[in-house]
C-alpha atoms as a PDB file:
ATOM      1  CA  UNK A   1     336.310 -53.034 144.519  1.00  0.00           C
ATOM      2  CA  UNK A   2     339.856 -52.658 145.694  1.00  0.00           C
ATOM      3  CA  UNK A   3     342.207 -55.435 144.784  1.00  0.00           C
ATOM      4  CA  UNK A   4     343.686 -58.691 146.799  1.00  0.00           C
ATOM      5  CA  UNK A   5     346.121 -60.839 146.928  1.00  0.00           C
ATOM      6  CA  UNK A   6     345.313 -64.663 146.210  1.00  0.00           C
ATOM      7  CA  UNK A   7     346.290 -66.582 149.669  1.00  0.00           C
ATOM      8  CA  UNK A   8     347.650 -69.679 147.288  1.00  0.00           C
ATOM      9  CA  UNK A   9     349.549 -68.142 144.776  1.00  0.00           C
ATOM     10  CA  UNK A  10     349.725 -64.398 145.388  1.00  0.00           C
ATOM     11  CA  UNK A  11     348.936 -63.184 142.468  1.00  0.00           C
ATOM     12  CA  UNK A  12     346.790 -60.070 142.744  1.00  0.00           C
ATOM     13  CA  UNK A  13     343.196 -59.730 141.641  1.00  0.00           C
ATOM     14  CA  UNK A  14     340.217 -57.891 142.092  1.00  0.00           C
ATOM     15  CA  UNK A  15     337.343 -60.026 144.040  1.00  0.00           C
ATOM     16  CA  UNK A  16     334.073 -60.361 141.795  1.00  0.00           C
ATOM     17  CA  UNK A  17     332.482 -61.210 145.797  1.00  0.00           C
ATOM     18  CA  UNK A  18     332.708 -58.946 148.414  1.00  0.00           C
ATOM     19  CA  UNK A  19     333.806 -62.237 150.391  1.00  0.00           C
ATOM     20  CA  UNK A  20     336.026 -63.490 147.767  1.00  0.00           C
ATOM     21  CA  UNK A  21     339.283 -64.471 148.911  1.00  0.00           C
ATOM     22  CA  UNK A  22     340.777 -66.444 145.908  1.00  0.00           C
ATOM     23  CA  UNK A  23     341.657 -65.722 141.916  1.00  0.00           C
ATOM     24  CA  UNK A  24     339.351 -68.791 141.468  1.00  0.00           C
ATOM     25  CA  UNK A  25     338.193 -71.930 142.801  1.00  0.00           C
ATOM     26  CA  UNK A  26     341.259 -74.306 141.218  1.00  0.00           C
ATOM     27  CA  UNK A  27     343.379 -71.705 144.229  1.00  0.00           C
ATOM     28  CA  UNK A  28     340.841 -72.294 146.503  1.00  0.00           C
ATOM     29  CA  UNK A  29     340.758 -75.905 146.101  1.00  0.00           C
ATOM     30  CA  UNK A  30     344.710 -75.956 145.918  1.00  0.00           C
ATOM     31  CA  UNK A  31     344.796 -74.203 148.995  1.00  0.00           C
ATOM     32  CA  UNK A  32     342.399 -76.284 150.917  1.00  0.00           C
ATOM     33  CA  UNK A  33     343.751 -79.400 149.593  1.00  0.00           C
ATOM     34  CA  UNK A  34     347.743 -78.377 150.939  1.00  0.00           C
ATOM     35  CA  UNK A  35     346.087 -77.829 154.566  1.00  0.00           C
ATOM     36  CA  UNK A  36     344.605 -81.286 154.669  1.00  0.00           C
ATOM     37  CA  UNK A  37     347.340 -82.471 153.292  1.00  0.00           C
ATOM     38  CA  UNK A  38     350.192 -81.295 156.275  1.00  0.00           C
ATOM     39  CA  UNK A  39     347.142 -82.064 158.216  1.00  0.00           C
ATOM     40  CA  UNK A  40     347.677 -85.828 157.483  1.00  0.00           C
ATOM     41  CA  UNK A  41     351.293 -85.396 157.463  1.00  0.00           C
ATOM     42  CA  UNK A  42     351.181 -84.401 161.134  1.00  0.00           C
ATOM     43  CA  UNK A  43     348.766 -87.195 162.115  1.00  0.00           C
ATOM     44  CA  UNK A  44     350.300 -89.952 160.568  1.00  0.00           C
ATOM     45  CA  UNK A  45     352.615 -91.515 162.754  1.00  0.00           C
ATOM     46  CA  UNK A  46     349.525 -91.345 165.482  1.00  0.00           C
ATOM     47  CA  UNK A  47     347.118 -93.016 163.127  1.00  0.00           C
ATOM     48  CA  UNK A  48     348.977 -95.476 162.176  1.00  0.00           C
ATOM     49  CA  UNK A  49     350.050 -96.691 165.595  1.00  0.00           C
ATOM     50  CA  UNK A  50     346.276 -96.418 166.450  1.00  0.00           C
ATOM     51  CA  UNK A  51     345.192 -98.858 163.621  1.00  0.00           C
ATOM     52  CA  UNK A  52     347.741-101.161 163.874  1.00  0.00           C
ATOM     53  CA  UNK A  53     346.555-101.552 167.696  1.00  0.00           C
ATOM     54  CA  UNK A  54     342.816-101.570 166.868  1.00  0.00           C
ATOM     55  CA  UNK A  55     343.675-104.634 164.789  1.00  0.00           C
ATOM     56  CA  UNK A  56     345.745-106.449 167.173  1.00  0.00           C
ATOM     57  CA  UNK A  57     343.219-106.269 169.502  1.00  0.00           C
ATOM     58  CA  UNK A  58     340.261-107.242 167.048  1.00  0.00           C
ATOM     59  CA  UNK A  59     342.160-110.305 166.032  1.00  0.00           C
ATOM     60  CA  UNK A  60     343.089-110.837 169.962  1.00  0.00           C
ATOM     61  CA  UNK A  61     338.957-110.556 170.652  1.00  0.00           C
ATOM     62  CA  UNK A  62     337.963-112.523 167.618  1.00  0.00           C
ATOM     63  CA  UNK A  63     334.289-113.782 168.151  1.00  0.00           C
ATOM     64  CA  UNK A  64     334.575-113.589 172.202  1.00  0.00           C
ATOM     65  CA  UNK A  65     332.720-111.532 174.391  1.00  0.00           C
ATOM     66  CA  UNK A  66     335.709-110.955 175.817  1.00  0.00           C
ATOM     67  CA  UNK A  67     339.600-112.510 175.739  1.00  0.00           C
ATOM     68  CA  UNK A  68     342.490-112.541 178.562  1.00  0.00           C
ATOM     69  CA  UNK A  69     345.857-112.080 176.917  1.00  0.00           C
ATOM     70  CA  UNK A  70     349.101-111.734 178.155  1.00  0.00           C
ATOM     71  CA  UNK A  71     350.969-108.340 177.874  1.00  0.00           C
ATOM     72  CA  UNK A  72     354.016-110.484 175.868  1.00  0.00           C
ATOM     73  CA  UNK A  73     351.103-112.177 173.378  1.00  0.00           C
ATOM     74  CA  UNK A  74     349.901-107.877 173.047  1.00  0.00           C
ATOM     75  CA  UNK A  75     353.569-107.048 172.404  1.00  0.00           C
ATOM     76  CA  UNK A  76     354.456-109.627 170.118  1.00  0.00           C
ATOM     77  CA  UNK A  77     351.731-109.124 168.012  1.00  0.00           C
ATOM     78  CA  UNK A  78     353.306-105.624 167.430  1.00  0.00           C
ATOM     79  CA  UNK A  79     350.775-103.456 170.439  1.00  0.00           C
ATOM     80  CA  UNK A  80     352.181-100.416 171.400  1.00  0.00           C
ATOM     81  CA  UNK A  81     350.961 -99.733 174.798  1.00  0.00           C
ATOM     82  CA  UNK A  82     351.935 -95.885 174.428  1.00  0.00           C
ATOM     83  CA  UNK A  83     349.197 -94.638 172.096  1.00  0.00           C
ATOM     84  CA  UNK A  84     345.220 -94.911 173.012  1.00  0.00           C
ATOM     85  CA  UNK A  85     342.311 -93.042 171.428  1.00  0.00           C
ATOM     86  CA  UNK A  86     340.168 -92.363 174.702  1.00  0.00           C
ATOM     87  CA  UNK A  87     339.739 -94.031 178.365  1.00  0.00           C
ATOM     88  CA  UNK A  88     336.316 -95.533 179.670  1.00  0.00           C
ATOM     89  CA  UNK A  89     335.588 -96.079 183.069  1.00  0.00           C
ATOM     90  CA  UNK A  90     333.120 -99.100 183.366  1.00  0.00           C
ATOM     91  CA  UNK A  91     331.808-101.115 186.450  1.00  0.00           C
ATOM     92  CA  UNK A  92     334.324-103.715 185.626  1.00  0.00           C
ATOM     93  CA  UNK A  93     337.288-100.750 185.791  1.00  0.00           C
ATOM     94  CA  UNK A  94     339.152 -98.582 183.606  1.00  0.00           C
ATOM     95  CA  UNK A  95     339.892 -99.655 180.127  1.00  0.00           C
ATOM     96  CA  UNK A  96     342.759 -97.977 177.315  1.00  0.00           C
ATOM     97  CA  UNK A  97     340.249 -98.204 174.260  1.00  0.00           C
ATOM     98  CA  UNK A  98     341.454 -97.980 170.669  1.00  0.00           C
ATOM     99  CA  UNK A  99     337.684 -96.712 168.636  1.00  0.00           C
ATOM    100  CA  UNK A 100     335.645 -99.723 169.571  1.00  0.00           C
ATOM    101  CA  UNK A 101     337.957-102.221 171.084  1.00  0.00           C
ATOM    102  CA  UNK A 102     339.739-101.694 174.758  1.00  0.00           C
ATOM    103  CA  UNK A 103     341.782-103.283 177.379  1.00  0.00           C
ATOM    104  CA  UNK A 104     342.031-103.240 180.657  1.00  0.00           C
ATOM    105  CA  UNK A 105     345.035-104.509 182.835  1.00  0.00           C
ATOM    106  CA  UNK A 106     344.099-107.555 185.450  1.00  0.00           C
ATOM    107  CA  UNK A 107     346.844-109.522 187.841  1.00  0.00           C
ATOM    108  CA  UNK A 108     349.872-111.066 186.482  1.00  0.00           C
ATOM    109  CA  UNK A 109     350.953-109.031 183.351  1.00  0.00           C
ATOM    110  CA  UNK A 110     347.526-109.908 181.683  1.00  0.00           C
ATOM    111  CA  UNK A 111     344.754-107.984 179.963  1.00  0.00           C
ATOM    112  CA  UNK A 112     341.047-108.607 179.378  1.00  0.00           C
ATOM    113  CA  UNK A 113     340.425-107.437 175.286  1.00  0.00           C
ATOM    114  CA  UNK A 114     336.597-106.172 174.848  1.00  0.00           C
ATOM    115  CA  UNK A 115     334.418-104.595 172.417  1.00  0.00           C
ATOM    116  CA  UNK A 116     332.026-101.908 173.161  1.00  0.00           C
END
């Protein structure tokens, strides 16, 4: 077997596996663990935008079917009407969802909050 160099720490070794790629598993792990990690870094600022809007709008919904709120009760409760997760078209329109929760804009600066 010819020698390699450890991705994670460079230090050369010679692979016991012919797909080996590592000095050992505490690398590999290492290695694995600083992608996820600048993974999350990257996301962050996303993700936490998303959640703080998914619970705005579950505490806007509460036990309703559905709620009407105004864009200035959405804003005030800290909704940032930048970020969404995914659109749905439905027979009632288009709604911005967050996960499980959406909204869809109606007449007069107003939104109807549902749950799918």
């Amino acid at each position: 077997m010819t020698q390699q160099n450890d991705p994670y720490t460079g230090e050369v070794f010679i692979p016991l596996r012919s797909n080996q790629k590592f000095a050992n598993r505490r690398n590999q792990i290492a290695f694995n663990n600083a992608i996820a990690r600048d993974n999350r870094r990257v996301k962050s600022p996303i993700l936490s935008v998303l959640n703080i809007n998914h619970k705005v709008l579950i505490k806007a919904l509460g036990d309703k079917e559905f709620a009407i709120k105004s864009k200035d009760f959405l804003l005030g409760a800290g909704f940032n009407f930048s970020i969404f997760s995914k659109s749905v078209r439905t027979n009632d329109g288009v709604y911005q969802a967050i996960y499980d929760y959406a909204l869809s804009a109606r007449e007069g600066d107003v939104y109807k909050v549902i749950k799918f």
